[in-house]
Protein backbone atom coordinates (compact mmCIF):
# COMPACT_ATOMS: atom_id res chain seq x y z
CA UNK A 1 171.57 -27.28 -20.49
CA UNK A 2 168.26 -27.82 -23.26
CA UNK A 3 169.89 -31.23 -23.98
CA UNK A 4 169.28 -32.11 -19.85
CA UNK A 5 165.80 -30.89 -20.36
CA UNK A 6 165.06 -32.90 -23.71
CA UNK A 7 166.04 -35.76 -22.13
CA UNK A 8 164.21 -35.23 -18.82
CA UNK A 9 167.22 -34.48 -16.69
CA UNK A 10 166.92 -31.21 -16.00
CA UNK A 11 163.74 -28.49 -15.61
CA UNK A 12 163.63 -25.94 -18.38
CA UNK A 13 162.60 -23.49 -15.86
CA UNK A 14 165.65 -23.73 -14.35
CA UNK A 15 167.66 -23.15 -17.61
CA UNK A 16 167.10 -19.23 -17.84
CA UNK A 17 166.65 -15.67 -16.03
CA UNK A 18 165.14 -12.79 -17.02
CA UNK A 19 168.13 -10.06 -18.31
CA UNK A 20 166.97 -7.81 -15.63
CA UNK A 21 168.37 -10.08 -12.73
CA UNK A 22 171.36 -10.80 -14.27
CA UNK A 23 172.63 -7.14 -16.69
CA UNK A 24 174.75 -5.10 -14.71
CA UNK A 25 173.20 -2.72 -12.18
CA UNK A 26 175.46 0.47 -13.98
CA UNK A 27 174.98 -0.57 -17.17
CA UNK A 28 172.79 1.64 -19.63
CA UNK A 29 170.20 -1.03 -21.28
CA UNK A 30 168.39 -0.18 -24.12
CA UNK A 31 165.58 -2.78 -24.06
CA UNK A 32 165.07 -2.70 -28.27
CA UNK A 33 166.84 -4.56 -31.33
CA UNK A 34 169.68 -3.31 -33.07
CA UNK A 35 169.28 -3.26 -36.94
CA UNK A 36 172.02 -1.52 -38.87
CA UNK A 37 176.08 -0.81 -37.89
CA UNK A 38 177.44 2.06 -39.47
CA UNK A 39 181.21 1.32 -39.04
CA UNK A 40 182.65 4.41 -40.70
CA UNK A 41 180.46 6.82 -38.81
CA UNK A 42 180.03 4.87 -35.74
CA UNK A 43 176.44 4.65 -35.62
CA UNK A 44 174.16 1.58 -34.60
CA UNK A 45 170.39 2.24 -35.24
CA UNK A 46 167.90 0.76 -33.40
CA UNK A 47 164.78 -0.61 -34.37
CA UNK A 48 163.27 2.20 -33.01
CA UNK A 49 164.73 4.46 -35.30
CA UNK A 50 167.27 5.99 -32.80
CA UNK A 51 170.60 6.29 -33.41
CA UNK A 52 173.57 5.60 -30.90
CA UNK A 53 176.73 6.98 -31.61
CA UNK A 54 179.64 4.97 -29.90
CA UNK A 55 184.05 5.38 -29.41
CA UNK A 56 183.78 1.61 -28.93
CA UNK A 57 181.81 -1.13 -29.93
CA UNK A 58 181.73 -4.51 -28.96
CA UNK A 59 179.86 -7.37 -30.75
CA UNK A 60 178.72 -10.12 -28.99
CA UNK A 61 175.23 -10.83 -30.86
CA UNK A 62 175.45 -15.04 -30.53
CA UNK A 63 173.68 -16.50 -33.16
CA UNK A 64 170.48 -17.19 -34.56
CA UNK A 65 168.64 -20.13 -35.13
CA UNK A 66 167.52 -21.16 -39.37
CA UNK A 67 164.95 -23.34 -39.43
CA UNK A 68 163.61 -22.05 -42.23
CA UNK A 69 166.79 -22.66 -44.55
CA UNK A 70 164.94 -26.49 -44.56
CA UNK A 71 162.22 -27.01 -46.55
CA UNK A 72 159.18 -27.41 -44.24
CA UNK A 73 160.26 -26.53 -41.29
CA UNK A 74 160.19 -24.91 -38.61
CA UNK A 75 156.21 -25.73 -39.61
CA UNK A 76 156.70 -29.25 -39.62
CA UNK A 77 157.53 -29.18 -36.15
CA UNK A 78 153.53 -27.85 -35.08
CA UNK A 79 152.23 -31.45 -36.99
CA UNK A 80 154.58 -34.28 -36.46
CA UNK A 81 155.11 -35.04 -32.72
CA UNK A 82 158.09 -37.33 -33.68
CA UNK A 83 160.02 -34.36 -34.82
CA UNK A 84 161.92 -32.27 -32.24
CA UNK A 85 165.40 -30.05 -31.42
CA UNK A 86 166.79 -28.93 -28.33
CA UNK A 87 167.93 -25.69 -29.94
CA UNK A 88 164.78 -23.85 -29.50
CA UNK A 89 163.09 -22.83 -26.13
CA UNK A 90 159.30 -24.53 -27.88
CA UNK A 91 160.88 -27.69 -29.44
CA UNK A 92 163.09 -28.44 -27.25
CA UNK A 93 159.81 -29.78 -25.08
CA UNK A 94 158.70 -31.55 -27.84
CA UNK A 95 162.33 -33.63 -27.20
CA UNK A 96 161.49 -36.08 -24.56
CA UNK A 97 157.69 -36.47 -25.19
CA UNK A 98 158.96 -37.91 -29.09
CA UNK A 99 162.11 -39.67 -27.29
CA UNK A 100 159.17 -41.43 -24.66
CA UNK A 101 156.60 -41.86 -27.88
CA UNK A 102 158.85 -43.69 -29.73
CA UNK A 103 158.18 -47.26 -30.38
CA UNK A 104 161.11 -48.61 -33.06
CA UNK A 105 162.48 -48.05 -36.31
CA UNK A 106 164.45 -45.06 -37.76
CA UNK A 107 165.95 -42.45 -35.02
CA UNK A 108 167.94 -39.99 -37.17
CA UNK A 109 169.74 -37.21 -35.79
CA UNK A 110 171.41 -33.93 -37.70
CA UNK A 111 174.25 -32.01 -37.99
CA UNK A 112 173.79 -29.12 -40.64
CA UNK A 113 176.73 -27.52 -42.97
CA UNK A 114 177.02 -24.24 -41.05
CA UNK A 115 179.16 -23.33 -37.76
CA UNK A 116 176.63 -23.91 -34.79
CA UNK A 117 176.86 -23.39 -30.77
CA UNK A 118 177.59 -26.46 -28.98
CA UNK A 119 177.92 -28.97 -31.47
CA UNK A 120 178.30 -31.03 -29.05
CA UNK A 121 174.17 -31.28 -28.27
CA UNK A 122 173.65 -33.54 -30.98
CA UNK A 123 175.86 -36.26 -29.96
CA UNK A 124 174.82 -35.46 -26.34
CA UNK A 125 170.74 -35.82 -26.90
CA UNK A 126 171.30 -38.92 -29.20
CA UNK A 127 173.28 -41.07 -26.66
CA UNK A 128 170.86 -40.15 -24.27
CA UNK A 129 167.91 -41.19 -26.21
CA UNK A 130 169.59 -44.33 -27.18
CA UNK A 131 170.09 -45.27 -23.38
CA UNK A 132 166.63 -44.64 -22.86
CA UNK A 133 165.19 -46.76 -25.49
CA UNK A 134 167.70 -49.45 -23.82
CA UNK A 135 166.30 -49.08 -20.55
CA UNK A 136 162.83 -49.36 -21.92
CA UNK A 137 163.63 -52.19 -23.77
CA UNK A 138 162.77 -51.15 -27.65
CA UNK A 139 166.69 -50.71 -29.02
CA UNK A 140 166.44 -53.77 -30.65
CA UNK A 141 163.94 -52.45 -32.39
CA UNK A 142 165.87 -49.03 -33.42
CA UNK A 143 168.01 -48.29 -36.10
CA UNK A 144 170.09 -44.77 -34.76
CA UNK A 145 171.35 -42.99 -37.62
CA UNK A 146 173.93 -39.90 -36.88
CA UNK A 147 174.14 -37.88 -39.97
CA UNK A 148 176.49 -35.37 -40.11
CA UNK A 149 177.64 -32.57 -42.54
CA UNK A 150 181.33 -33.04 -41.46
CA UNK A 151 183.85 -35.38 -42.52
CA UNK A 152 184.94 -36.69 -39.24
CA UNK A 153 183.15 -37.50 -35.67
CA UNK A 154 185.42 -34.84 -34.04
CA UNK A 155 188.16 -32.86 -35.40
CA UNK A 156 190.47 -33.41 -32.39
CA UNK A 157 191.79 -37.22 -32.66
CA UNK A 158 191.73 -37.97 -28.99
CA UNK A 159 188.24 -37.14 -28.21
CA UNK A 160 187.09 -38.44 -31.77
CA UNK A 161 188.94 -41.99 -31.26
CA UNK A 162 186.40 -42.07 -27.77
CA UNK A 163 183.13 -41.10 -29.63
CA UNK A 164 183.87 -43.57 -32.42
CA UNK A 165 184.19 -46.02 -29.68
CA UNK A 166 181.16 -45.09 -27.68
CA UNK A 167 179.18 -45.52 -31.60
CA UNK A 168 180.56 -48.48 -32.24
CA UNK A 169 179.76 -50.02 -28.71
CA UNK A 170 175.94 -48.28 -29.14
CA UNK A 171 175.48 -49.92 -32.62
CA UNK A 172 174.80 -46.30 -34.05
CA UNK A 173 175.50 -45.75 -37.64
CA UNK A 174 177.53 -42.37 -38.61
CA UNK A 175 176.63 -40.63 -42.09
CA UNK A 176 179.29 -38.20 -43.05
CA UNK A 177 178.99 -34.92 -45.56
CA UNK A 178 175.13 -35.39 -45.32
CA UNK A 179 173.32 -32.31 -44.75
CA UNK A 180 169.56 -32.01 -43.90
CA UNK A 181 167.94 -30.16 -46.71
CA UNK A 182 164.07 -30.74 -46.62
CA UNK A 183 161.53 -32.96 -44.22
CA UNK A 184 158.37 -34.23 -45.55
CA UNK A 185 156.44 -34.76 -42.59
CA UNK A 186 153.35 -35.97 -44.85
CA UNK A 187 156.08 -39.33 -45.83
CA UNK A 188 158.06 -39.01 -42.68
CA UNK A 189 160.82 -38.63 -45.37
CA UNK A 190 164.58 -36.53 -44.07
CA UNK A 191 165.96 -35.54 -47.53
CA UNK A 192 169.79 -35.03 -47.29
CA UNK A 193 172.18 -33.17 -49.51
CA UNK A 194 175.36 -35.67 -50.69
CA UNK A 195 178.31 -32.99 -49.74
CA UNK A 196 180.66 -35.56 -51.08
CA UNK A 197 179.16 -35.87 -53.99
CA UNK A 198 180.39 -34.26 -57.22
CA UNK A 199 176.88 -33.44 -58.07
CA UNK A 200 175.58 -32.86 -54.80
CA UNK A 201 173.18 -35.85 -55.34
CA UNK A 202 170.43 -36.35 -52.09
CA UNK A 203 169.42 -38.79 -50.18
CA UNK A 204 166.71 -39.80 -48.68
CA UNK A 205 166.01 -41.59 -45.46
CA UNK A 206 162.23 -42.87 -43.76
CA UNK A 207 162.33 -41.66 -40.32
CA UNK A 208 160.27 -42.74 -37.24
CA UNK A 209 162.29 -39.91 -35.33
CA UNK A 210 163.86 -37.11 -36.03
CA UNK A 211 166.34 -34.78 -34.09
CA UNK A 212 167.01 -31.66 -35.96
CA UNK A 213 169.93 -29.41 -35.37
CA UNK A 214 169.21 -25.86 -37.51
CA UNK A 215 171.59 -24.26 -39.56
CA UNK A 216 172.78 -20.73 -37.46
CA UNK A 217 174.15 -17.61 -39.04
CA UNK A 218 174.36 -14.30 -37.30
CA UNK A 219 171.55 -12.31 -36.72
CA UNK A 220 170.28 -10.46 -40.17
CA UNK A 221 171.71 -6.72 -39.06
CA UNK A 222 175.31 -7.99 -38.26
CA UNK A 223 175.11 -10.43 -41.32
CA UNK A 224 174.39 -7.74 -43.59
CA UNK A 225 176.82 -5.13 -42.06
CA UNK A 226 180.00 -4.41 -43.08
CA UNK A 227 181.51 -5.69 -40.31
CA UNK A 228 181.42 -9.49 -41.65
CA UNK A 229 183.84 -11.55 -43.66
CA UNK A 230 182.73 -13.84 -46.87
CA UNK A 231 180.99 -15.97 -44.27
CA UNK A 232 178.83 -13.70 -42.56
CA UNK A 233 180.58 -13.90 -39.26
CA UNK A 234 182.36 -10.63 -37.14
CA UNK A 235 185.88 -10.05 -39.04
CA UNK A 236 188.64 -9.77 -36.19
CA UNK A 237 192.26 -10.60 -35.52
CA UNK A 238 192.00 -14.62 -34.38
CA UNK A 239 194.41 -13.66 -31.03
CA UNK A 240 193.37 -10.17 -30.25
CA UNK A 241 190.08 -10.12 -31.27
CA UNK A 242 190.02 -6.39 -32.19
CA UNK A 243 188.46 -6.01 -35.88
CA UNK A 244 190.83 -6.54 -38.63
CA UNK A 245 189.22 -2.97 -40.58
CA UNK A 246 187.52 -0.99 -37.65
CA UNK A 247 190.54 -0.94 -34.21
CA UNK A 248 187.72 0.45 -31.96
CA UNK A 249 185.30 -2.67 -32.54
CA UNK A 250 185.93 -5.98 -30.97
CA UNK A 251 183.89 -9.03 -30.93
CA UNK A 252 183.79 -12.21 -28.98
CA UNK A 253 182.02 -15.72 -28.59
CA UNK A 254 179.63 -16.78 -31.44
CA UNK A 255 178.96 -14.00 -33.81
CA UNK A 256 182.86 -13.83 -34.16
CA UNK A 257 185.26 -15.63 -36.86
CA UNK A 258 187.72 -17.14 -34.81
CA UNK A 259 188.29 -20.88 -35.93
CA UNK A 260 187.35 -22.26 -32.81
CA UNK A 261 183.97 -23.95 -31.32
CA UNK A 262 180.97 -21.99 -30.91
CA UNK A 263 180.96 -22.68 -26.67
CA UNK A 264 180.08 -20.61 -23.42
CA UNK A 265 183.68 -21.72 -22.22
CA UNK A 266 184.93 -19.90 -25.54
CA UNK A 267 183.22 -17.24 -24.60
CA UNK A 268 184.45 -16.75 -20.81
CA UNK A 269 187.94 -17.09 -21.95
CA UNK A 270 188.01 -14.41 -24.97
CA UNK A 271 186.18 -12.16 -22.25
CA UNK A 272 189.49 -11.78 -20.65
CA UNK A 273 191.53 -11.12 -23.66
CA UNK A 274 189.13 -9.30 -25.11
CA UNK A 275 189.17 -6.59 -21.81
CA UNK A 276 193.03 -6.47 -21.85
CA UNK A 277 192.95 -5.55 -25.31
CA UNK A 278 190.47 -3.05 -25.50
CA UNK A 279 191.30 -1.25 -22.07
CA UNK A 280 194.62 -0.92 -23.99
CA UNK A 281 193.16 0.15 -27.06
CA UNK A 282 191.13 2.83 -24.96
CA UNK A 283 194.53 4.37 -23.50
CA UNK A 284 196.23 4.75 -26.73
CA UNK A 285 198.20 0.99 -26.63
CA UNK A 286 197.95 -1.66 -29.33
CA UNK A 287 196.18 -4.71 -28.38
CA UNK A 288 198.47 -7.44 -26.37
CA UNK A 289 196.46 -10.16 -25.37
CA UNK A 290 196.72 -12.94 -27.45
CA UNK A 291 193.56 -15.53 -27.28
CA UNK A 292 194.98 -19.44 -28.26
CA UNK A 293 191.73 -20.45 -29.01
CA UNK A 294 190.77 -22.50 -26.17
CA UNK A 295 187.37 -23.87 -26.03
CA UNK A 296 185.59 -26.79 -24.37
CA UNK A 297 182.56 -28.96 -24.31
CA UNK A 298 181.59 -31.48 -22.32
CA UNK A 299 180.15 -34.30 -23.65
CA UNK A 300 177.76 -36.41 -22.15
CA UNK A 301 177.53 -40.36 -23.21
CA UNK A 302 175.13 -41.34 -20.75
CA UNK A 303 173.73 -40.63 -17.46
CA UNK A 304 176.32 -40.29 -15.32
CA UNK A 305 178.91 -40.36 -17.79
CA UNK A 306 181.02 -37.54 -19.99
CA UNK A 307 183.63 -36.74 -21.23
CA UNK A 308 185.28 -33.19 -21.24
CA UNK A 309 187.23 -32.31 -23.87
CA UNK A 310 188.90 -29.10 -24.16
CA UNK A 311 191.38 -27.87 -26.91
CA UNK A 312 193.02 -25.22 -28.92
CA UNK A 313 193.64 -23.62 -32.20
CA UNK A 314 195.39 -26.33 -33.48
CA UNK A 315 192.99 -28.56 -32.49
CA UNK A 316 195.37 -30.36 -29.18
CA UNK A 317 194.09 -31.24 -26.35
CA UNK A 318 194.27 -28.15 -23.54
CA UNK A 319 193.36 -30.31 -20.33
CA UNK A 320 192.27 -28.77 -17.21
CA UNK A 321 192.89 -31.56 -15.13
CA UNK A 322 195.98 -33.81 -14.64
CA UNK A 323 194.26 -37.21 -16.04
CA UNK A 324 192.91 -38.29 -19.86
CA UNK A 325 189.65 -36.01 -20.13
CA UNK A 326 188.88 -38.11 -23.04
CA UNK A 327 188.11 -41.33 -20.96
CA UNK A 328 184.39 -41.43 -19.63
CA UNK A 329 184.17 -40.20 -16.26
CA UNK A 330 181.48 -39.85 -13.81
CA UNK A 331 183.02 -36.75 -12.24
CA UNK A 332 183.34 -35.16 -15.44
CA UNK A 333 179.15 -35.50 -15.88
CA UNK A 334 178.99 -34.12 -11.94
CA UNK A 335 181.21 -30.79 -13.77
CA UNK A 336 178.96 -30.69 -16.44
CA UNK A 337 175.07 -31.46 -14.75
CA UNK A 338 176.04 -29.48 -11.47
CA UNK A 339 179.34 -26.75 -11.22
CA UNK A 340 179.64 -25.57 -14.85
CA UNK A 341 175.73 -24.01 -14.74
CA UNK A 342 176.72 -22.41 -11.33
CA UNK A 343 180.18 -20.96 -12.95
CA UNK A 344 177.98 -19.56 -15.43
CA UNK A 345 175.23 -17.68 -13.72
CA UNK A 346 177.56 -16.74 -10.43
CA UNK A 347 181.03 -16.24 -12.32
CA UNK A 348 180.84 -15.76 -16.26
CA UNK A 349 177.61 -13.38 -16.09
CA UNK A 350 179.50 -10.99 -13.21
CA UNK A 351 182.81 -11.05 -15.44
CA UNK A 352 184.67 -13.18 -12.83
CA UNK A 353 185.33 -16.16 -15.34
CA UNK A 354 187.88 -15.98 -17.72
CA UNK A 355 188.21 -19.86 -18.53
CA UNK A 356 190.03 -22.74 -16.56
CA UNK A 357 193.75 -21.27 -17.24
CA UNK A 358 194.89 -20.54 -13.86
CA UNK A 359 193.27 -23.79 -12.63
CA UNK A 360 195.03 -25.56 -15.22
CA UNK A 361 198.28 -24.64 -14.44
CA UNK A 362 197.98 -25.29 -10.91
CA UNK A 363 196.47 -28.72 -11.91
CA UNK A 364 199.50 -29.27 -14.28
CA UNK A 365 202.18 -28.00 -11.54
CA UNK A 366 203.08 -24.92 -13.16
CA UNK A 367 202.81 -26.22 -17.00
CA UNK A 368 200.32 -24.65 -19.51
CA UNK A 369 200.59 -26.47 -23.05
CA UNK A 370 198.51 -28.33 -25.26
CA UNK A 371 199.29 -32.24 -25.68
CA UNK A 372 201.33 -32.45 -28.95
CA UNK A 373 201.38 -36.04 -29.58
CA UNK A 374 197.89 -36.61 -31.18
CA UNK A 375 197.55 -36.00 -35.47
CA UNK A 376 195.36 -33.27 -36.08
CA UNK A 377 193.67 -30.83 -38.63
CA UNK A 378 194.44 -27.46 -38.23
CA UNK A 379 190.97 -25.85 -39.63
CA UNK A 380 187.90 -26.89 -37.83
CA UNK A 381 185.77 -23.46 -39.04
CA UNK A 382 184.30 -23.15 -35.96
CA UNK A 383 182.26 -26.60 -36.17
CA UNK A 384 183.10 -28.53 -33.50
């Protein structure tokens, strides 16, 4: 939705609620931070001091937002009006006055080493840009540079082979394994770590613009708990989602390790595994549900255009609708701009959305597979 409103599409107003009109009306809300799990005892302890004992816990803590992990930010953003992210509620209206302000040269946008939500928004807010400075007649003048800390455009080949067209039909240049690492807003300079270098050599690029997407972790208390794996993220069973130490703790959507993309439609979908499973776990039954990783972003090339792309553990394709999702198609930007935020605040929030599955198999006559004849890699680490 914040890439809409950095590119003027959409009102930021319109993007939120207040957790009062949308928590359940039963539901026992403790308006205060947690700060400390205590697995073994079953304790979380609030900021307040107070502790809550629980029988079952469920994490679902999203993720937050590191600006500070690069050197001068997030201060950088308060003096140089040609920086801007649509990540954060205050920059992300710093987005289109910076796309509007500028006047040529280097447009740079970011893609940082650590698992993110949405990684789709930084393709998204770039293409947009870029058809705005075509409109206003200045591309000539612009030299768009993607930079991203991943190998590959996409790490499912049928969507990737589209975006690499859409780049090389835009004239954008793609910088792989480079990883923001400091902005010097005094030089206008983006210094970039070299991730395929031996020696981790930087680089540095002049920019005229610059888009940043933060690195994201989970919050402090869960990262520090010992509910994490090595990389900081909620340990649990990839399929059931029930915690590989602790059976009465489940997790779900960002905060969780499951090698799958960081999406809302993620999300929805491990909701209804995640219920099977623990209602079983609650009457004395081992978990059932098995999640296959589905997840889905669509991805908007211009206004009026998207693609939708949707896919599995194993990186396939897992296609909602009976034609290629992967082509560019106006009704697939009418999903994304005008039903999907409706699913979400009158479906997902009520616990009515469990992801596209039923749909798809009525779509697909029956049939509910991934499409096995694209190449693939089989460990995305929750990336893309």
């Amino acid at each position: 939705m914040w890439t809409l409103v950095g590119a003027g599409m959409a009102n930021l107003a319109n993007s939120g609620k207040k957790m009062s009109k949308v928590i359940p009306k039963k539901a026992d809300w403790l308006q205060t931070k947690a700060m400390a799990f205590d697995p073994d005892k079953c304790i979380v302890t609030l900021e307040t001091g107070e502790q809550v004992h629980y029988d079952y816990l469920v994490m679902a803590t999203g993720l937050q937002l590191n600006y500070d992990k690069i050197k001068g930010l997030p201060e950088g953003f308060n003096t140089d009006p040609s920086l801007c992210s649509v990540y954060d509620y205050n920059f992300v209206q710093k987005t289109l006055p910076a796309i509007q302000n500028f006047k040529g040269g280097n447009a740079i946008f970011t893609l940082p080493n650590t698992p993110i939500k949405c990684s789709g928004a930084p393709q998204q807010i770039m293409y947009l840009a870029d058809e705005m400075w075509t409109e206003i007649g200045i591309r000539d003048k612009a030299n768009i540079y993607y930079n991203s800390s991943l190998p590959v455009i996409f790490y499912v080949q049928k969507y990737a082979d589209t975006l690499l067209q859409v780049l090389d039909r835009r004239s954008i240049t793609v910088n792989y394994m480079r990883n923001l690492i400091e902005v010097k807003t005094y030089t206008r300079e983006a210094i970039f770590q070299k991730l395929d270098s031996p020696r981790e050599e930087t680089e540095s690029f002049k920019y005229d613009f610059l888009h940043v997407t933060p690195p994201m972790s989970t919050p402090d208390p869960v990262r520090e708990s010992p509910l994490v794996d090595s990389t900081g993220f909620v340990d649990v069973d990839k399929e059931t989602l029930q915690h590989v130490k602790y059976p009465n703790i489940f997790a779900l959507g960002d905060c969780s390790n499951v090698p799958t993309s960081k999406t809302s439609a993620a999300a929805a979908t491990q909701g209804g595994y995640l219920e099977k499973n623990l209602n079983a776990v609650m009457n004395g039954k081992q978990p059932f549900a098995k999640y296959d990783g589905y997840s889905s972003c669509p991805v908007i090339t211009s206004r009026g255009k998207c693609i939708l792309v949707e896919f599995n553990y194993d990186c396939l394709p897992l296609e909602t609708f009976p034609f290629n999702q992967a082509k560019e198609r106006r009704s697939m930007y009418l999903l994304k701009k005008n039903i999907i935020p409706q699913i979400y605040w009158h479906m997902m929030l009520r616990g009515l959305w469990n992801g596209p599955k039923f749909l798809r198999k009525v779509m697909h006559l029956g049939m509910d597979g991934p499409e096995k004849d694209y190449t693939h890699s089989k460990d995305i680490k929750g990336t893309n």
